[in-house]
Each structure stands twice: as C-alpha cells, then as structure tokens.
Protein backbone atom coordinates (compact mmCIF):
# COMPACT_ATOMS: atom_id res chain seq x y z
CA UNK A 1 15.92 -7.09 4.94
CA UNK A 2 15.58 -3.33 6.63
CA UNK A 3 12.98 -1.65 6.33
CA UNK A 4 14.56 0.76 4.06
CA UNK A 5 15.67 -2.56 1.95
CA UNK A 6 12.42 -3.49 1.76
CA UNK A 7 10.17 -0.65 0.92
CA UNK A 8 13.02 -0.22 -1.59
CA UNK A 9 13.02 -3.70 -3.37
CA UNK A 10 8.67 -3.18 -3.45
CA UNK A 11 7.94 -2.21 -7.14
CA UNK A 12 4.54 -2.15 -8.67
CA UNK A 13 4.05 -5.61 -10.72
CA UNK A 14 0.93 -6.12 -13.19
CA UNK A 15 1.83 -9.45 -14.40
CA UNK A 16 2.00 -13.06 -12.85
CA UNK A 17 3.25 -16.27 -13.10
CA UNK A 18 0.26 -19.17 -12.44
CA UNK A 19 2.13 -20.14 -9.43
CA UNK A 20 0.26 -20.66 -6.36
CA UNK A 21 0.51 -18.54 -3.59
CA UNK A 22 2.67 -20.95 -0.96
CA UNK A 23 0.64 -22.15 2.16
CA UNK A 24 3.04 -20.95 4.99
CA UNK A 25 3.00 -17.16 2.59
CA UNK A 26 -0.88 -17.47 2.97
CA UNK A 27 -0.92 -18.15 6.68
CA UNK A 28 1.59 -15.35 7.44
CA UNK A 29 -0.09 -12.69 5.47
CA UNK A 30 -3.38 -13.57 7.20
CA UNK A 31 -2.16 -13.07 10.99
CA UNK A 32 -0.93 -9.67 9.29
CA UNK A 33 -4.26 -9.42 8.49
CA UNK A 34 -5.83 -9.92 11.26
CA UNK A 35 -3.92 -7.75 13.80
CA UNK A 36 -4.11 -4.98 11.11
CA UNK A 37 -7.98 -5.25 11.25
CA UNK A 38 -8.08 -5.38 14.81
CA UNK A 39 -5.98 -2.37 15.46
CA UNK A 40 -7.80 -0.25 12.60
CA UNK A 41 -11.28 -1.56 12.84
CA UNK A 42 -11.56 -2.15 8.88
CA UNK A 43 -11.99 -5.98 7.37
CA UNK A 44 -9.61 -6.19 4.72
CA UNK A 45 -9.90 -9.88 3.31
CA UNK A 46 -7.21 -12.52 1.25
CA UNK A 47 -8.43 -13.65 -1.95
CA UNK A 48 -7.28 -16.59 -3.04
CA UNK A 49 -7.02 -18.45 -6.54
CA UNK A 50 -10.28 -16.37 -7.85
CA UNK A 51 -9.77 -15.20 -11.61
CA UNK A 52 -12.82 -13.71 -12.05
CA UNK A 53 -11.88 -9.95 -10.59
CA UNK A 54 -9.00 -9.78 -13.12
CA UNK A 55 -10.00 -12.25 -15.52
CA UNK A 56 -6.97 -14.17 -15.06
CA UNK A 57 -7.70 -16.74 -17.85
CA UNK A 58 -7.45 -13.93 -20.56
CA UNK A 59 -4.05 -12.63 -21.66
CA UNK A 60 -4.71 -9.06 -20.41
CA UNK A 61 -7.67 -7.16 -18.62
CA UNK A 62 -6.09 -3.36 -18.27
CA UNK A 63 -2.89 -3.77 -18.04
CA UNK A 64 -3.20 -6.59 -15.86
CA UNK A 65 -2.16 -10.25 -16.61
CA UNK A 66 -2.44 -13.59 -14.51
CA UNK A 67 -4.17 -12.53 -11.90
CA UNK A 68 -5.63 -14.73 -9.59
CA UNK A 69 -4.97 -13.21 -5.93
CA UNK A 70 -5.76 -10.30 -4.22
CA UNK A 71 -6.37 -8.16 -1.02
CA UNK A 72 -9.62 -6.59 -0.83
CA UNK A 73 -9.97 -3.58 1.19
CA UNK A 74 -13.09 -3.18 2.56
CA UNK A 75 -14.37 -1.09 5.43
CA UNK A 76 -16.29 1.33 6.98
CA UNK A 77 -16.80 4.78 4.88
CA UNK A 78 -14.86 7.56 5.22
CA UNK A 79 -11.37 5.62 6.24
CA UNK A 80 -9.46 6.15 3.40
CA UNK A 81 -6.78 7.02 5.23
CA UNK A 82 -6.31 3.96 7.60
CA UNK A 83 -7.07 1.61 4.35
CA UNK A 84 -4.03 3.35 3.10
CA UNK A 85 -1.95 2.75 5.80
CA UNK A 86 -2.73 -0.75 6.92
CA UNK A 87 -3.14 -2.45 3.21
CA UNK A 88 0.51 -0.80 2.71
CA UNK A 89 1.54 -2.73 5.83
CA UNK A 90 0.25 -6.22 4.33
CA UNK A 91 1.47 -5.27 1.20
CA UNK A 92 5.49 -4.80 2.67
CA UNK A 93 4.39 -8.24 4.50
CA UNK A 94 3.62 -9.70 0.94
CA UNK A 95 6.75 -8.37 -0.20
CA UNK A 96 8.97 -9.62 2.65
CA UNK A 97 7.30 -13.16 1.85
CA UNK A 98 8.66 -12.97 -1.72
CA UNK A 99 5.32 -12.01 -2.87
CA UNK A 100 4.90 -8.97 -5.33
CA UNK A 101 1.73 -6.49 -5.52
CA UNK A 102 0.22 -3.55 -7.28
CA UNK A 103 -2.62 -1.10 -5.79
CA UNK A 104 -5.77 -1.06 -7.67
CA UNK A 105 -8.39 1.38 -7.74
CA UNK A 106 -9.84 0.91 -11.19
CA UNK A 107 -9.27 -1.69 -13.52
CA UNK A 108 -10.62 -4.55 -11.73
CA UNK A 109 -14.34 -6.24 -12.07
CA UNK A 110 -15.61 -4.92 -9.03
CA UNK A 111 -18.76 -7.04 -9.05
CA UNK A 112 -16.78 -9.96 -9.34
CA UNK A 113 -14.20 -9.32 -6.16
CA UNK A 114 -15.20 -12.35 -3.62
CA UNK A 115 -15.69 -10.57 -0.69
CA UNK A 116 -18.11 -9.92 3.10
CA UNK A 117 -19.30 -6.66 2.78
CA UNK A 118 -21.60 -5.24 5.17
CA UNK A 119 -24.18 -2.58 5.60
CA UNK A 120 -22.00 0.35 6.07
CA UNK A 121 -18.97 -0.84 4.58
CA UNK A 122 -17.57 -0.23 1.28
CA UNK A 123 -14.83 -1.84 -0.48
CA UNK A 124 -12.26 0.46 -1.46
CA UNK A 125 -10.44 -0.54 -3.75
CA UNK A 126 -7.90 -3.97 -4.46
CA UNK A 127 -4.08 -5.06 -4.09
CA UNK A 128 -3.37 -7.86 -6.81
CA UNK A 129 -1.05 -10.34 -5.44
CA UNK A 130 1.63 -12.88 -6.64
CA UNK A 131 4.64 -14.10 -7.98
CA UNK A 132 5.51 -11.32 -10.66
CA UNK A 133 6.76 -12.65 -13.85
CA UNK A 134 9.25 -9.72 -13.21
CA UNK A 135 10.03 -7.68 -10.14
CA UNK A 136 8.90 -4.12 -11.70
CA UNK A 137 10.62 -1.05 -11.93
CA UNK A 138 11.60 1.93 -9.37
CA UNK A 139 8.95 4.51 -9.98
CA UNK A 140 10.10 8.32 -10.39
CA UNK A 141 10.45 9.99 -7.34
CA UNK A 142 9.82 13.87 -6.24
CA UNK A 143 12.76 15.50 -4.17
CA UNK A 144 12.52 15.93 -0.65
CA UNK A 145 12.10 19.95 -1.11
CA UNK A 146 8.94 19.19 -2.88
CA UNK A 147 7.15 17.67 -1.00
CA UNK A 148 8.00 18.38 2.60
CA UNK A 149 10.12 21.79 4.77
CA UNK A 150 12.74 19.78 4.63
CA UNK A 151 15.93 21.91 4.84
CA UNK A 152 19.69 21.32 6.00
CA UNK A 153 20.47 21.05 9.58
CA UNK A 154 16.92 19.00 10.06
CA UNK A 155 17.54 15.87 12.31
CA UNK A 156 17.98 12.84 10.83
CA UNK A 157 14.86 10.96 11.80
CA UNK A 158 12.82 13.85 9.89
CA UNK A 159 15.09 13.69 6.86
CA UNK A 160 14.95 9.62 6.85
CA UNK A 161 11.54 9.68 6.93
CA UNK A 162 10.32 11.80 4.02
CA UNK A 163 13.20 9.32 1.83
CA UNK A 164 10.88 6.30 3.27
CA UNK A 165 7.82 8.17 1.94
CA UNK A 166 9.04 8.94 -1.55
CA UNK A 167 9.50 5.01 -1.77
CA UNK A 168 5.59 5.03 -1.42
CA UNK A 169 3.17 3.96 -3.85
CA UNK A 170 0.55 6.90 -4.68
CA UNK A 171 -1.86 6.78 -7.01
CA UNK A 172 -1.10 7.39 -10.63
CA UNK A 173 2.34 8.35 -9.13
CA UNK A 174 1.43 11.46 -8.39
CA UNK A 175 3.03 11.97 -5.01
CA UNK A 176 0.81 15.14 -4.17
CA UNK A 177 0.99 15.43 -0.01
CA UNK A 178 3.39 17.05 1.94
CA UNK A 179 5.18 17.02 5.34
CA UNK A 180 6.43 19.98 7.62
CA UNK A 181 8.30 19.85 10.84
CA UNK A 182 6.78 21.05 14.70
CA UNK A 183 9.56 20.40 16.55
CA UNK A 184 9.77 16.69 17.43
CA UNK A 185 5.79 16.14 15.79
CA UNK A 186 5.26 16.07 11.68
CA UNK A 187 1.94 17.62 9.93
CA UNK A 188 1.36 15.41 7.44
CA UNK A 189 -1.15 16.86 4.66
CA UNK A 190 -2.70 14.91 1.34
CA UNK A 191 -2.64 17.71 -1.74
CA UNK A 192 -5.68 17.56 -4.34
CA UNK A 193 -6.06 14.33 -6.57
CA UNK A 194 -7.35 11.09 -6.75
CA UNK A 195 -7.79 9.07 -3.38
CA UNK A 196 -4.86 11.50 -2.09
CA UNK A 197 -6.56 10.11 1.71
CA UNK A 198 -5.32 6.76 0.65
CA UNK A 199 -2.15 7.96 -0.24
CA UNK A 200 -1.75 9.86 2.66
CA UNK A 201 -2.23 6.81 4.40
CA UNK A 202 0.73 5.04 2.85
CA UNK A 203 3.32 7.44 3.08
CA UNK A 204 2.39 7.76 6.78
CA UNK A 205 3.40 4.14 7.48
CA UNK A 206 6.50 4.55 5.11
CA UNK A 207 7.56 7.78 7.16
CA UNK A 208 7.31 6.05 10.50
CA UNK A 209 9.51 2.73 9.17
CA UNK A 210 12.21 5.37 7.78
CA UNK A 211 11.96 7.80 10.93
CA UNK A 212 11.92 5.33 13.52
CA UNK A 213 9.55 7.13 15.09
CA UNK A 214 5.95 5.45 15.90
CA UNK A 215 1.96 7.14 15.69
CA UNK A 216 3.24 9.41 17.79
CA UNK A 217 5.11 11.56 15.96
CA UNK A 218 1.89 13.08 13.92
CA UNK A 219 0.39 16.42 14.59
CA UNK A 220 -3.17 15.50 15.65
C-alpha cells in the first residue's frame, strides 16, 4: 500500500477476535517502537495478551470487546503533541501489519494498564490493538475549506496534505485544528477541545505522508 492507501483503509475498530497477535507482527511493531521513542524521547510500550485494562473476558467494557492488546503511551508531561504524532505512526505500522486499532483516552481501567512509568512521566492515554472482528467504518470528514486556507491555485503538496489529515483520527471526531499556508512552510494550529495537542499531533504526521514534505515544512 501508499500511504494514502493506507491511512485510508485505517478505521477505528472496538471489537476483536481472540486471535493472537502474530510473532513476526509483534517484532515489527516493536523496532517501530523503538526508533519512535528514540527520536521523540517518550516510552511508549506493547502490551501483550493482558485483559485486565479492557476486561477482555467480559462481553463489553464501554464499547469495547475482546480486548487483550494495546499500546500504552506514556511519557514525559506536557508532550501531547509528539504522543500524538508518534503513537499515530505505530498505529499506520499496526495497520500495514494487518493489525487494526482504536485511540483511547477514556474507557479503559487505567490502574490496570501493565506498564514502566516513571517519576515524571505520565501515561497518556491507550491504542487497543488486534485483529478486528470487522474492519470499521470511514469516519465523517470536514472539507478542506474548514479546516485549513486552502483555496484554488494552491500547490499540490499543500492541497494533498490537508486530504491526508482529514483521514486522521481526532478525538470524538471532532476535527477542530486548522492549517494555513506561508509560502513553502504550513502553521499548523489545534482549535479548543479535548486533547486537541494530541490531535494536532496526528494530523501533523498524516499531512507530511500526504504532502511529501518532511518536519520541515512546519512554521516553528
């Protein structure tokens, strides 16, 4: 797959099969791991085969089934943003393994999530993980006018990018940042919400896949 392919065929998925995640999937999405934690100094941690955080061996807890793996997101405070944008990077790993995923900031037993967390640290929030007993649906999606400058006779990398971004996951689908043009450099602003720094984070690393464009192209 593309990367427009694949941030396209990523869906939010709530329930699982009891199939265990495959060895080779494991390894993979831990080297994704850890270069993403040693480029963004956070220590987001693979959680395997642990029912406890979504009390897998019930038939629901939220609106969560057969959950038994997950990411935890865990670093130091005030990072929201780079937890956004590296757990989205595992998560399009997890999907390009065949694996599907969901971002969770709430219903979850957060006492229960078997993770390292250290003085200063905080865990963030979770990404359940597995084989979905479907592959979700497309969620509804703003128009590039709305959030973004976006006009005609914009360059093509600009346009692409803000399509990757609406493919994001935001919380609550709520889609609430927005992105305007400086020449060949993009501001890229969260709006007011819930853990809008997170989602800032995510569309970020969508934009750059769709643009083609790297770090770089952000306004500082």
């Amino acid at each position: 797959m593309d990367a427009f392919e694949l941030m396209e065929s990523r869906h939010s998925v709530r329930s699982f099969t009891d199939k265990p995640l495959e060895k080779d999937a494991v390894e993979a999405l831990n080297r994704e791991i850890a270069e993403c934690n040693a480029e963004s100094g956070l220590r987001i941690q693979l959680v395997t085969d642990e029912p406890e955080a979504f009390n897998a061996g019930k038939p629901h807890y939220g609106s969560f089934s057969g959950c038994r793996n997950y990411l935890a997101l865990v670093g130091p405070k005030d990072r929201e943003e780079a937890v956004g944008y590296y757990g989205e990077r595992v998560v399009l790993k997890a999907q390009e393994l065949g694996i599907n995923s969901c971002w969770v900031a709430l219903t979850y037993r957060k006492g229960k999530v078997e993770v390292r967390i250290d003085d200063g640290e905080k865990l963030y929030m979770v990404i359940a993980l597995g084989y979905g007993v479907n592959q979700g649906v497309q969620h509804r999606m703003k128009t590039l006018s709305d959030v973004s400058d976006c006009r005609e006779g914009d360059p093509e990398w600009y346009r692409n990018g803000i399509r990757a971004a609406l493919l994001a996951p935001t919380a609550v689908n709520q889609q609430r940042y927005r992105f305007e043009r400086q020449g060949e450099k993009v501001l890229a602003k969260p709006g007011l919400g819930f853990h809008t720094r997170v989602d800032l984070g995510i569309v970020k690393y969508h934009f750059e896949l769709g643009s083609g464009r790297g770090k770089e192209v952000w306004v500082v």
